[in-house]
Protein backbone atom coordinates (compact mmCIF):
# COMPACT_ATOMS: atom_id res chain seq x y z
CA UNK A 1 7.73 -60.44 128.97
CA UNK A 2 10.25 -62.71 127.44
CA UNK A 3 7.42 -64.38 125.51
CA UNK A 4 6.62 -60.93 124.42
CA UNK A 5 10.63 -60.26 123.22
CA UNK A 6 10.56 -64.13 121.65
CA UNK A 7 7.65 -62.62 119.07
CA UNK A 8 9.23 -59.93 118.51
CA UNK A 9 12.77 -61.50 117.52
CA UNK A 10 10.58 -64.00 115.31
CA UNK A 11 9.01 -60.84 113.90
CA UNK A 12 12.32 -59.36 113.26
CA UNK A 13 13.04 -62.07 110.84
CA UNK A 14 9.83 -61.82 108.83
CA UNK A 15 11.19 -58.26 107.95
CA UNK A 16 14.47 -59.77 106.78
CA UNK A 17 12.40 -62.33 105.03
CA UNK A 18 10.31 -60.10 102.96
CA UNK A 19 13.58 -58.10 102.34
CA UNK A 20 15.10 -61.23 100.36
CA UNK A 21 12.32 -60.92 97.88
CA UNK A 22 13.85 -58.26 96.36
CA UNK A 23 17.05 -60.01 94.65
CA UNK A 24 19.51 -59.17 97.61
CA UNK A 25 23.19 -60.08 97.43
CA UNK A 26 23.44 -63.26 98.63
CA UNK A 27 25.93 -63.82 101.77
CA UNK A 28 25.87 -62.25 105.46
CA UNK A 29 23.59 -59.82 106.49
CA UNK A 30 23.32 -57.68 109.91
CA UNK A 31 20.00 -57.12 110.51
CA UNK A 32 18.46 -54.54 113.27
CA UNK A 33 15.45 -54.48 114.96
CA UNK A 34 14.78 -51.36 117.39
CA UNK A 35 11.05 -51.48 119.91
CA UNK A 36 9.99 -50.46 122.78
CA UNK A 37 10.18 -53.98 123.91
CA UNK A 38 13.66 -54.35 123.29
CA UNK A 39 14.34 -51.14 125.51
CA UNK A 40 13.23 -53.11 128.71
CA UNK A 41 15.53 -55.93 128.10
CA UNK A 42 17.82 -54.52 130.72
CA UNK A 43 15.14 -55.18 133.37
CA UNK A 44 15.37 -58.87 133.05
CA UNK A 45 17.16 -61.03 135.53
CA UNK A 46 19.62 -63.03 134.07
CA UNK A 47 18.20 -66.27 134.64
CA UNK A 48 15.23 -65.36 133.02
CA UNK A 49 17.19 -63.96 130.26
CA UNK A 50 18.30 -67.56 129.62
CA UNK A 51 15.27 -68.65 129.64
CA UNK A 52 14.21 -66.73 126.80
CA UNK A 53 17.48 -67.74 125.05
CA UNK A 54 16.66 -71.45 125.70
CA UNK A 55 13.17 -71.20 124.45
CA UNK A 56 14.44 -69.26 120.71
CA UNK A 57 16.54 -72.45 120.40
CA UNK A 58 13.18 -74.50 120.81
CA UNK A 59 12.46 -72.89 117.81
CA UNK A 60 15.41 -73.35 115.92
CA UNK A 61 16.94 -69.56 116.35
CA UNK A 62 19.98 -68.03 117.62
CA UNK A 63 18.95 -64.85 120.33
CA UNK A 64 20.33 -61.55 119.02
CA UNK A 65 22.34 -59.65 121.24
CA UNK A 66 20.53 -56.98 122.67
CA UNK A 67 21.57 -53.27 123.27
CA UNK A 68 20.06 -49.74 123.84
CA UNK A 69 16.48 -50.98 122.94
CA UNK A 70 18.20 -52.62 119.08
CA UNK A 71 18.28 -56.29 118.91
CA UNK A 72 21.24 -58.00 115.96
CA UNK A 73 22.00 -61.02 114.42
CA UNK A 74 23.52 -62.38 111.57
CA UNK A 75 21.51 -63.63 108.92
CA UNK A 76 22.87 -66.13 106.39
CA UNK A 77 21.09 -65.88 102.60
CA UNK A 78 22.08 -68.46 100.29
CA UNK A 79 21.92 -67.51 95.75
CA UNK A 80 19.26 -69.81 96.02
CA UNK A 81 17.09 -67.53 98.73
CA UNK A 82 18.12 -64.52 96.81
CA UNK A 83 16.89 -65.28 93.69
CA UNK A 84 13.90 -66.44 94.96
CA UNK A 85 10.94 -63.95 94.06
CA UNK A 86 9.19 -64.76 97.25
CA UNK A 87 11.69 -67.11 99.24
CA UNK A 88 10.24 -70.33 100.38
CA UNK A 89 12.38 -70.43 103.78
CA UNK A 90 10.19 -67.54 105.63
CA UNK A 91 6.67 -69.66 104.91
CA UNK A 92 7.98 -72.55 107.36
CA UNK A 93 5.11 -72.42 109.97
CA UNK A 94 7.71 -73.31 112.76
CA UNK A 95 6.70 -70.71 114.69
CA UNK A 96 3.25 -71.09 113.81
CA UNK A 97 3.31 -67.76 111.65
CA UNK A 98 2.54 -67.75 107.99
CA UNK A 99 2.78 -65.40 105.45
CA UNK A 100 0.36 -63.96 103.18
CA UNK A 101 -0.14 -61.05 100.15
CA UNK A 102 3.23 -60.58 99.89
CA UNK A 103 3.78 -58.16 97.14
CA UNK A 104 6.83 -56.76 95.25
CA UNK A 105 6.96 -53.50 93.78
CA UNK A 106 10.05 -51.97 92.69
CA UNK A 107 12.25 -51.87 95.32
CA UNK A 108 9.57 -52.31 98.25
CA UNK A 109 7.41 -55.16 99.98
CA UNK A 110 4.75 -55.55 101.73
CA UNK A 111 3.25 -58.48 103.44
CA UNK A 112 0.38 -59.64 106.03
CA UNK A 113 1.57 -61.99 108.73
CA UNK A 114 -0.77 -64.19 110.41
CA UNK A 115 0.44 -66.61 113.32
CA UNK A 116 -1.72 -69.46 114.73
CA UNK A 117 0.50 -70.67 117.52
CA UNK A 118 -0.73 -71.58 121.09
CA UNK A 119 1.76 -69.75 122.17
CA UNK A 120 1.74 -66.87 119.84
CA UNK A 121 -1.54 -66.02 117.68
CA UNK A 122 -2.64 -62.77 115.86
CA UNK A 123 -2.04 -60.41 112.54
CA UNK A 124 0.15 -58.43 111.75
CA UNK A 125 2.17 -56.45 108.21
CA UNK A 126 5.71 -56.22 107.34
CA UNK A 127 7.01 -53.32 104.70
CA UNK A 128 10.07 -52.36 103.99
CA UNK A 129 12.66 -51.17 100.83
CA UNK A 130 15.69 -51.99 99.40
CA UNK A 131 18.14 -48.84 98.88
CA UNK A 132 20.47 -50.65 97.53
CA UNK A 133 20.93 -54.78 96.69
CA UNK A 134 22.82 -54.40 100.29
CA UNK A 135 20.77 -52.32 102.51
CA UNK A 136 17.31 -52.27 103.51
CA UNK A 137 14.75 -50.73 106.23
CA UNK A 138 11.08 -51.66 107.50
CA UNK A 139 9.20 -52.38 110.05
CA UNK A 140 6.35 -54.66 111.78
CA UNK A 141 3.88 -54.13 113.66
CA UNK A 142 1.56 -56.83 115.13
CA UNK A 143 -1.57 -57.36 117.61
CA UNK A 144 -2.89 -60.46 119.25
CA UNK A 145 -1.54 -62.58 122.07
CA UNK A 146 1.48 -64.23 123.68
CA UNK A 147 0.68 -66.94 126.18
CA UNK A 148 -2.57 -65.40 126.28
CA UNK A 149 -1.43 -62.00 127.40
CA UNK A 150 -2.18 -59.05 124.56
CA UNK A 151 0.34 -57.71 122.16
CA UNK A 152 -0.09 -54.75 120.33
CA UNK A 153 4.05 -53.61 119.24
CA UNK A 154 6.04 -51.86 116.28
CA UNK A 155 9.60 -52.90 114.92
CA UNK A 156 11.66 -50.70 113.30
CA UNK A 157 14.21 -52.84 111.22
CA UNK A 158 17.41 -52.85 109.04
CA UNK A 159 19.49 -54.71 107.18
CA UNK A 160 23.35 -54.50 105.88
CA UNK A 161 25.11 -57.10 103.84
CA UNK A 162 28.38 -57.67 105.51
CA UNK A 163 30.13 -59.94 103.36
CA UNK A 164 29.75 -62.31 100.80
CA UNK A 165 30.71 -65.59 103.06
CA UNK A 166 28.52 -66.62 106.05
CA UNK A 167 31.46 -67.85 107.93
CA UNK A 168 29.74 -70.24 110.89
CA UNK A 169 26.48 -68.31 110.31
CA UNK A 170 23.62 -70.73 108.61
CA UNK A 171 20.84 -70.18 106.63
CA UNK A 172 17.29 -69.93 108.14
CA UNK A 173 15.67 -73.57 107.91
């Protein structure tokens, strides 16, 4: 299961991602993912718990805190991400997930996700809309595998901007 929670925190941020195409205010967002999943993080023992946290540093990520089936974190977006029509930063393949067809339209986005990891490997979409330059909402949904074992989950995800500095908070790699 906390393979199955990993993918779906790296998921999280491929909402956030596609939200920065659409000229957000650059600075600190709070961004909120809500599953299913996330609702049975209660059930796991602590020291698997820290597993899980250990293995999102593997990968270069800070675990959200987790709460009544919503996972947040802090997301740090530079000018440079903002203005970026489709940011470069979320088409790292460090999780072995790519993105592809993203596409702008207005205020909304919408984007396939494809990931080719040995540990994680499927497809999957990402939409979502800007209200406002400092709110959005979305959500993901993927199918395939983790460690072999099938996946088949919805996100439900939001985003505030919180302030204009990212304090110790820094920007995805």
């Amino acid at each position: 299961m906390q393979k199955i929670l990993l993918s779906l925190f790296l998921l999280s941020i491929a909402s956030v991602a596609g939200a920065a195409e659409n000229n957000i205010r650059p600075g600190l967002w709070e961004v909120t993912t809500t599953s299913m999943l996330l609702a049975l993080v209660p059930q796991i023992p602590p020291d698997q718990m820290q597993q899980l946290t250990n293995l999102a540093k593997q990968y270069g990520l800070d675990m959200p805190q987790i709460q009544n089936g919503a996972a947040t974190s802090k997301i740090c977006i530079t000018q440079q991400m903002a203005d970026e029509k489709i940011p470069s930063y979320f088409h790292q393949n460090q999780t072995g997930c790519s993105f592809k067809n993203a596409v702008r339209t207005e205020n909304s986005y919408t984007m396939d996700l494809v990931c080719t990891n040995p540990q994680l490997k499927g497809n999957g979409r990402a939409e979502g809309t800007f209200m406002t330059p400092e709110s959005f909402s979305g959500w993901t949904i993927f199918k395939g595998t983790v460690q072999d074992r099938p996946v088949n989950e919805q996100a439900d995800t939001s985003g505030r901007w919180i302030s204009a500095s990212c304090e110790t908070v820094k920007p995805p790699r």
